[in-house]
C-alpha atoms as a PDB file:
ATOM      1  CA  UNK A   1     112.815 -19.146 -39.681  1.00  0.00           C
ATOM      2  CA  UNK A   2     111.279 -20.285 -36.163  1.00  0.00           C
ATOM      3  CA  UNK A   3     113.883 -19.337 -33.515  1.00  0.00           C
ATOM      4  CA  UNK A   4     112.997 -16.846 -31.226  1.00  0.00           C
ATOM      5  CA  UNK A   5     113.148 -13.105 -32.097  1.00  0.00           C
ATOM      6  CA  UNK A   6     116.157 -11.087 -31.741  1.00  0.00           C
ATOM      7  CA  UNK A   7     115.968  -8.605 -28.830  1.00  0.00           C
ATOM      8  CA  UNK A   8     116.144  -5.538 -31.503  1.00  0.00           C
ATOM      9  CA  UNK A   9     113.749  -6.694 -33.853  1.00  0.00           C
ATOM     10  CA  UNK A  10     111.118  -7.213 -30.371  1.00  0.00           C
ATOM     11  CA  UNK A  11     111.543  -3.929 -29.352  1.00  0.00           C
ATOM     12  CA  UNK A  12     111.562  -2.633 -32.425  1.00  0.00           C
ATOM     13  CA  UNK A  13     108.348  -4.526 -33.111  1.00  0.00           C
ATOM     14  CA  UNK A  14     107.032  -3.521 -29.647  1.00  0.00           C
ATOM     15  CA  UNK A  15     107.906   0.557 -29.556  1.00  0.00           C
ATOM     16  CA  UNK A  16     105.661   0.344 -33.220  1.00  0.00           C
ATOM     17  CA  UNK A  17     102.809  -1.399 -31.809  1.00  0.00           C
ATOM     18  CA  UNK A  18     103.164  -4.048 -34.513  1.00  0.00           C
ATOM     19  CA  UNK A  19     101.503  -6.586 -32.324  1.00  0.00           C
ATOM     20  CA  UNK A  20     101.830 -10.434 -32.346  1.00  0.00           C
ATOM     21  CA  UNK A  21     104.424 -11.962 -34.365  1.00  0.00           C
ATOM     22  CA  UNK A  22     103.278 -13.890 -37.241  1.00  0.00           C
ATOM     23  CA  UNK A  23     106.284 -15.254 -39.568  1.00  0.00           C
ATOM     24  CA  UNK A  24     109.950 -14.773 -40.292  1.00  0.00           C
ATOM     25  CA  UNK A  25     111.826 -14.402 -43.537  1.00  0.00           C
ATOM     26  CA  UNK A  26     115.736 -13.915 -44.331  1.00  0.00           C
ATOM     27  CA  UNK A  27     118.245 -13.307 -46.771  1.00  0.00           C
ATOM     28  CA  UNK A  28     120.505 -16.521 -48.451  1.00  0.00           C
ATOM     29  CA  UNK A  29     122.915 -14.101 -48.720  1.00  0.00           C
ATOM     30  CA  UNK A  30     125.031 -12.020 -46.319  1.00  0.00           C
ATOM     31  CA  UNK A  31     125.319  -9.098 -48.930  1.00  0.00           C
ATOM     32  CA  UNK A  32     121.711  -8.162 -49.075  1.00  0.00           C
ATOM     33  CA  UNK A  33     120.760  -5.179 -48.068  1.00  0.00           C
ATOM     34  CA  UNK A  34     117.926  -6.041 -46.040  1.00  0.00           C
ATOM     35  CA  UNK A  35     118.903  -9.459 -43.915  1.00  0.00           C
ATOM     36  CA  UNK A  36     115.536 -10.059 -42.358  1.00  0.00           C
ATOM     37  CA  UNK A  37     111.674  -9.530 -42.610  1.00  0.00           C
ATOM     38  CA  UNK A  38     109.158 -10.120 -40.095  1.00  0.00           C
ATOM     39  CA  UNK A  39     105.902  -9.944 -40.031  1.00  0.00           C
ATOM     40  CA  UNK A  40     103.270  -8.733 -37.569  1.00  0.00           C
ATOM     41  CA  UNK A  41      99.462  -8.560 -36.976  1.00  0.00           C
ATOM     42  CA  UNK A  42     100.322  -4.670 -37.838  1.00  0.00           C
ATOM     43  CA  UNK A  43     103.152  -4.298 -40.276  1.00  0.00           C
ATOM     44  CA  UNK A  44     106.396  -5.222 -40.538  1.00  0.00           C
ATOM     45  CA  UNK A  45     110.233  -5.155 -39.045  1.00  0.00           C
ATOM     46  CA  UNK A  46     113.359  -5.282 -41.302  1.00  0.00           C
ATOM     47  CA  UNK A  47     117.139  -5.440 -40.014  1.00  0.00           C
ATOM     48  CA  UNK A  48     119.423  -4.204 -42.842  1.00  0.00           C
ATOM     49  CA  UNK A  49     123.071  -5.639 -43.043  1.00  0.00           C
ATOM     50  CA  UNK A  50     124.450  -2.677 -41.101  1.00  0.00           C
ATOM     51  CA  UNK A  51     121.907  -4.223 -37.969  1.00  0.00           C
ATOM     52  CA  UNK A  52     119.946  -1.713 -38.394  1.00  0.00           C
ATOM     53  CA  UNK A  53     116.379  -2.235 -37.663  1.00  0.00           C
ATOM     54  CA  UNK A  54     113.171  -0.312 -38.854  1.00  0.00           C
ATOM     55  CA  UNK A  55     108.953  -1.228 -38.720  1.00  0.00           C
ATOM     56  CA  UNK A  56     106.851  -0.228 -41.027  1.00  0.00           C
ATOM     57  CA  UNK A  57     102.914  -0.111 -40.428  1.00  0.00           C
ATOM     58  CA  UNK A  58     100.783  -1.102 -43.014  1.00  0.00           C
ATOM     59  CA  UNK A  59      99.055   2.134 -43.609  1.00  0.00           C
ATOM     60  CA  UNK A  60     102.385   3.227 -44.429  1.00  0.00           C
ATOM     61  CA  UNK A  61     103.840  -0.024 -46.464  1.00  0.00           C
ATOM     62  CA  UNK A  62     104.707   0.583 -50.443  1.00  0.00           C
ATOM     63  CA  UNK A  63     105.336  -2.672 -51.711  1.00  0.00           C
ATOM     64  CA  UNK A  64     106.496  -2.827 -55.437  1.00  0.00           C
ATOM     65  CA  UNK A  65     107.115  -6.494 -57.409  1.00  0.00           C
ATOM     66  CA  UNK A  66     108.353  -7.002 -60.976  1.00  0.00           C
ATOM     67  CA  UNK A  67     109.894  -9.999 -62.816  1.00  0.00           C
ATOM     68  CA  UNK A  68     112.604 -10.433 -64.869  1.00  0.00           C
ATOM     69  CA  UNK A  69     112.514 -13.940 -67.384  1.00  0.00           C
ATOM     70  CA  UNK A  70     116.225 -15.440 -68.799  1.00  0.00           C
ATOM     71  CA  UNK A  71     116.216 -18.676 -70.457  1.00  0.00           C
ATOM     72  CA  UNK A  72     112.703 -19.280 -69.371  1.00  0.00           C
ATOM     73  CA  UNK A  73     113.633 -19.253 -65.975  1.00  0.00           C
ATOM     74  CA  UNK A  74     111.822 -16.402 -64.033  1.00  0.00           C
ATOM     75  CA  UNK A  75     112.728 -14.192 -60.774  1.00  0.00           C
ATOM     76  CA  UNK A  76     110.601 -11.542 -59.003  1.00  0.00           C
ATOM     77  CA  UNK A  77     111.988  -8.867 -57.121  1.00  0.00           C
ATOM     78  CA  UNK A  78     110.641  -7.156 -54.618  1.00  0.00           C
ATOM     79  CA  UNK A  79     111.077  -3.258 -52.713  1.00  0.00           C
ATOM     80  CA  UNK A  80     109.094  -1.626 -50.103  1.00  0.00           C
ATOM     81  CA  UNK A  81     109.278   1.899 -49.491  1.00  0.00           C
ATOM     82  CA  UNK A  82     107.961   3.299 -46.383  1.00  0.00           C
ATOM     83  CA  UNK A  83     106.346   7.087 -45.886  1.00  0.00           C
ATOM     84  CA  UNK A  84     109.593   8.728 -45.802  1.00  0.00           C
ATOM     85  CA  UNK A  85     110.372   7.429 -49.645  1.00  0.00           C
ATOM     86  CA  UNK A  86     113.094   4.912 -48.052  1.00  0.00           C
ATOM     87  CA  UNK A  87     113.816   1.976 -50.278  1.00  0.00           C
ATOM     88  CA  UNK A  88     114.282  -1.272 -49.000  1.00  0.00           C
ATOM     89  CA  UNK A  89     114.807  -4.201 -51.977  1.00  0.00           C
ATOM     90  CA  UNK A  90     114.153  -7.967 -51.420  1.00  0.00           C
ATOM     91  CA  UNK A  91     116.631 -10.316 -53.280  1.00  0.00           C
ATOM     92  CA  UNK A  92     115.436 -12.337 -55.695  1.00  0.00           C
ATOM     93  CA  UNK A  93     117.525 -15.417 -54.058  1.00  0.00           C
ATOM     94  CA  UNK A  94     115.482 -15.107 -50.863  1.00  0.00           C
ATOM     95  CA  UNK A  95     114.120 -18.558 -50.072  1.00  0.00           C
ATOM     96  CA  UNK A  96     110.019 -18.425 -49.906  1.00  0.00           C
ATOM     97  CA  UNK A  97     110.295 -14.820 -50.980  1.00  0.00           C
ATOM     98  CA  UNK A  98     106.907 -15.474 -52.990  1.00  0.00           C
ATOM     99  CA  UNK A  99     105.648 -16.925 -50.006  1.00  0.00           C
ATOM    100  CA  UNK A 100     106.630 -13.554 -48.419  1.00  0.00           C
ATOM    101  CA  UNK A 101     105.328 -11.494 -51.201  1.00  0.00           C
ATOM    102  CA  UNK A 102     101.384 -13.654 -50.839  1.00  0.00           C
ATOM    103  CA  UNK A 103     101.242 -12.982 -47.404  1.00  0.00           C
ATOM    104  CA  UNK A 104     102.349  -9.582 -47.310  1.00  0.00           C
ATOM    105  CA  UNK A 105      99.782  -8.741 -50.598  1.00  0.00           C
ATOM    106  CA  UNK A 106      96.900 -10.129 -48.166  1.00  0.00           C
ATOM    107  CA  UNK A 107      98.123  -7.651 -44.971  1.00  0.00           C
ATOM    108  CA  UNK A 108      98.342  -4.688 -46.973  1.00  0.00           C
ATOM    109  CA  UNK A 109      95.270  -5.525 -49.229  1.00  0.00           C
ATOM    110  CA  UNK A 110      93.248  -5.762 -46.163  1.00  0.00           C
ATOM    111  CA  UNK A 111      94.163  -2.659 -44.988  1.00  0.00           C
ATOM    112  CA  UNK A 112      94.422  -0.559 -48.059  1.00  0.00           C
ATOM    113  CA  UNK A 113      91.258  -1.822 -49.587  1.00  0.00           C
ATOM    114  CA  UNK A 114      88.284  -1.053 -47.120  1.00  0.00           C
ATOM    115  CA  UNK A 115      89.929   1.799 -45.929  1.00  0.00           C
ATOM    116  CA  UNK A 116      90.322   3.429 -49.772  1.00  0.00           C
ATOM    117  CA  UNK A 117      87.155   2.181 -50.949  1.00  0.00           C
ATOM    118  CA  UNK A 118      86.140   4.332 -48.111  1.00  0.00           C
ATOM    119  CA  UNK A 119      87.912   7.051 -49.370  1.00  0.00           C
ATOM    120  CA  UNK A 120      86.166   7.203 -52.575  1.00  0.00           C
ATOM    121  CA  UNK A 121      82.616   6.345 -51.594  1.00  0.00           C
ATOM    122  CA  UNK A 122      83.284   9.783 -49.637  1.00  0.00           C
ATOM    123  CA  UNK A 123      84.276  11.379 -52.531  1.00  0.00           C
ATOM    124  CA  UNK A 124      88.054  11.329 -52.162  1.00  0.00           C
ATOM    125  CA  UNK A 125      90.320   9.737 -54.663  1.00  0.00           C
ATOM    126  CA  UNK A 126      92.981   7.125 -53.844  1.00  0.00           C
ATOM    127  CA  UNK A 127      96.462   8.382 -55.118  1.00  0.00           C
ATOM    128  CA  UNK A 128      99.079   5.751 -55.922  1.00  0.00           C
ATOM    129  CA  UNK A 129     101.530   7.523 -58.083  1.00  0.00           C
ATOM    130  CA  UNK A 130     102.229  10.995 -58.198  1.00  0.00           C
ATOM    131  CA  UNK A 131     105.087  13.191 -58.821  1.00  0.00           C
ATOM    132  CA  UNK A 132     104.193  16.799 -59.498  1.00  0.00           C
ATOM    133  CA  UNK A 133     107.557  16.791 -61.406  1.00  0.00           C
ATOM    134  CA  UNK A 134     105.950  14.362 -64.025  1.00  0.00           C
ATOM    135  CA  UNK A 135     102.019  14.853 -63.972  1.00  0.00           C
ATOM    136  CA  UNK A 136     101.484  11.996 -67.016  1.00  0.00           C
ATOM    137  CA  UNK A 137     103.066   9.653 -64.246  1.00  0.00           C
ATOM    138  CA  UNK A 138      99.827   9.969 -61.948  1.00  0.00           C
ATOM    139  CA  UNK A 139      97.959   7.301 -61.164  1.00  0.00           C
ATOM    140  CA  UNK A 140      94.583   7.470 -58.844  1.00  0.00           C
ATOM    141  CA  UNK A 141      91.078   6.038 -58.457  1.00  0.00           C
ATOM    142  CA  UNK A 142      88.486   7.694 -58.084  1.00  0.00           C
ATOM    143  CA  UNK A 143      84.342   7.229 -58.397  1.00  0.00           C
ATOM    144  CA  UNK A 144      84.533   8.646 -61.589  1.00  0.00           C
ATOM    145  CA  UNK A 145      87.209   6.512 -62.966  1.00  0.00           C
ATOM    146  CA  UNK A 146      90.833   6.216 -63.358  1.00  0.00           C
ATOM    147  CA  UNK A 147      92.974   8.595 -62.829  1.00  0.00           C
ATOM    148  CA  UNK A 148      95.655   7.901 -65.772  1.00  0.00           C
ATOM    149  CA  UNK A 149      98.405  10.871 -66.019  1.00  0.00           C
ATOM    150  CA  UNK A 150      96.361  14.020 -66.695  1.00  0.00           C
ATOM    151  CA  UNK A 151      93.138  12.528 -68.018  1.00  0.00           C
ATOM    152  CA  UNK A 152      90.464  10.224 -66.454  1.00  0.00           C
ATOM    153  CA  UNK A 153      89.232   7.416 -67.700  1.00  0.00           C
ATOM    154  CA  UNK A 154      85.325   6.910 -66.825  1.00  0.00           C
ATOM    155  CA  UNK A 155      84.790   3.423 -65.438  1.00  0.00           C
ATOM    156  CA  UNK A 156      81.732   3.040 -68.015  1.00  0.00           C
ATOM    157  CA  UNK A 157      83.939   3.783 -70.818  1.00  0.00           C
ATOM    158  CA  UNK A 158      86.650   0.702 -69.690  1.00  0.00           C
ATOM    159  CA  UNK A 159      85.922  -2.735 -70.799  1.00  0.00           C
ATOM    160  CA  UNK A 160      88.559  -4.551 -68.717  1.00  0.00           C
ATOM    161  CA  UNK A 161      91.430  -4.017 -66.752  1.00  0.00           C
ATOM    162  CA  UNK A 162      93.915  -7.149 -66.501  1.00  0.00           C
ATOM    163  CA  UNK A 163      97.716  -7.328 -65.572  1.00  0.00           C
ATOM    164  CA  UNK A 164      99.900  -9.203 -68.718  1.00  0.00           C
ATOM    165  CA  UNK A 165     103.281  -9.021 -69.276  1.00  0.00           C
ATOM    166  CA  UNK A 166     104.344  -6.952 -66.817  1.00  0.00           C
ATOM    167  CA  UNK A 167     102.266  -3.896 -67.048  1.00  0.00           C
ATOM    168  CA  UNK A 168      98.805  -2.744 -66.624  1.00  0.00           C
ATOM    169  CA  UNK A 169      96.210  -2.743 -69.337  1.00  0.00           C
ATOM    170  CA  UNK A 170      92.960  -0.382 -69.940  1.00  0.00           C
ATOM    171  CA  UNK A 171      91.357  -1.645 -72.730  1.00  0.00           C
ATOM    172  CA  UNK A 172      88.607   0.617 -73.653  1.00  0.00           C
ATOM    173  CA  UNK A 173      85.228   0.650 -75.345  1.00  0.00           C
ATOM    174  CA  UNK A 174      85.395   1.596 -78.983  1.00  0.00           C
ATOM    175  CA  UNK A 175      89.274   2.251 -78.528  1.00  0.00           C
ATOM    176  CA  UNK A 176      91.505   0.178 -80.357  1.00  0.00           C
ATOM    177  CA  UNK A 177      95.095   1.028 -78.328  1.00  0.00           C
ATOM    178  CA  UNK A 178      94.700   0.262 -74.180  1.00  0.00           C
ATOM    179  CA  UNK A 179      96.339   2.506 -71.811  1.00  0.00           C
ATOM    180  CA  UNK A 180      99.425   0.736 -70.236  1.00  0.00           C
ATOM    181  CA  UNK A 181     101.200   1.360 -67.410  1.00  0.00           C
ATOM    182  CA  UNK A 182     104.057  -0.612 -66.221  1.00  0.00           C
ATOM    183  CA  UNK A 183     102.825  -2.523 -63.065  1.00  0.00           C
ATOM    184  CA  UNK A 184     106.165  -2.426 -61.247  1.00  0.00           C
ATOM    185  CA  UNK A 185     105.671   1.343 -61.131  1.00  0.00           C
ATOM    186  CA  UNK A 186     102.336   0.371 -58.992  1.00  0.00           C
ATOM    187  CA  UNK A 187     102.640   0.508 -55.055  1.00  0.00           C
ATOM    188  CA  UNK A 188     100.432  -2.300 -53.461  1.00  0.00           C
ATOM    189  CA  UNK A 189      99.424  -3.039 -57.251  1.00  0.00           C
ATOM    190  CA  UNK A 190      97.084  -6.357 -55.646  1.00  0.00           C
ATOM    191  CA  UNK A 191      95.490  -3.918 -53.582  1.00  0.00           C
ATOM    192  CA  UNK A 192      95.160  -1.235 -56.446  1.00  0.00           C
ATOM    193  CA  UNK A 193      93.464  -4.060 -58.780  1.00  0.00           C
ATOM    194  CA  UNK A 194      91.641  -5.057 -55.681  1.00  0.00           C
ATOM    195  CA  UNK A 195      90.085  -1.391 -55.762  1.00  0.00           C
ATOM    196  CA  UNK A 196      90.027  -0.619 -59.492  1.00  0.00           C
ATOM    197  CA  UNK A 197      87.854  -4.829 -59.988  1.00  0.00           C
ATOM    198  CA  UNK A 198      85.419  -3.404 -57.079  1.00  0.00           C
ATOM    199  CA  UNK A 199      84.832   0.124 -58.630  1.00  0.00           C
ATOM    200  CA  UNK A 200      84.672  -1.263 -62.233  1.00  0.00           C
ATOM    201  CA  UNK A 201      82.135  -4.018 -61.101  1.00  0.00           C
ATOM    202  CA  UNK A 202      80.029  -1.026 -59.164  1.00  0.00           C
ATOM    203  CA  UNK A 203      79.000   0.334 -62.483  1.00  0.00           C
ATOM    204  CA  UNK A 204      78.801  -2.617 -64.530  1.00  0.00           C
END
């Protein structure tokens, strides 16, 4: 999409400080929720189909993927939630939506990275799931390890952590079974393997 930028999305753009525009992407259909996604130096705008548009900073940008395989034909899907808990889902029929989903994995990870790894040096952990409601849901990183529902896992202990068939694995010194946990349950899950590869590699 290169034609100039709707008057809402601008000033929608503009009253968020989202700075310069840096790439468009739209729906194939006209019954997707969200129509259009663009992208700024700060975060992004979305109109839904009711013409409604919203940004979202990247501080504040959830952005969940999963994949679904039939017939050996694959499709990701995509959702961002901002920090109100609003879901917003990406079509899988989106043309360049993987496109979309590389650059918006490099905004957020450069963002979310420096500023958790920050975090934790300080002694702060980096939540990315939690839901008092369901505590063996939680999911955090922290210097001493991972955070993995109500236990930690000590990054010494962990021989590898890799992403494979949809979910992430643990596997674990002198533990035959690796703690999984279903990667399309992981907000900014590039950015949390991003995190978990640097902390990991600090103590190897």
């Amino acid at each position: 999409m290169t034609e100039p930028l709707p008057t809402d999305v601008r000033e929608t753009a503009e009253q968020a400080g989202l700075g310069c525009h840096r790439r468009s992407y739209g729906a194939t259909r006209g019954k997707d929720f969200i129509q259009r996604l663009d992208v700024f130096d700060h975060g992004i705008a979305i109109r839904s189909e009711a013409g409604v548009c919203l940004a979202i900073t990247w501080p504040e940008l959830k952005m969940y993927e999963s994949a679904t395989s039939l017939y050996g034909a694959v499709s990701h899907f995509y959702h961002f939630e901002d920090y109100k808990g609003h879901n917003f889902p990406i079509s899988a029929s989106w043309k360049n939506s993987r496109e979309m989903a590389q650059m918006l994995r490099d905004a957020i990870a450069g963002v979310w990275v420096p500023d958790a790894l920050q975090r934790i040096a300080e002694g702060k952990s980096r939540v990315f799931v939690h839901d008092p409601a369901k505590p063996a849901h939680q999911l955090a990183l922290s210097r001493e390890g991972v955070v993995f529902g109500t236990e930690t896992l000590p990054w010494e202990h962990i021989k590898y952590l890799r992403l494979h068939d949809g979910n992430l694995i643990i596997k674990r010194h002198k533990k035959f079974r690796p703690a999984v946990y279903p990667s399309g349950k992981i907000p900014n899950l590039y950015s949390f393997m991003q995190i978990a590869q640097a902390l990991h590699t600090g103590v190897g």
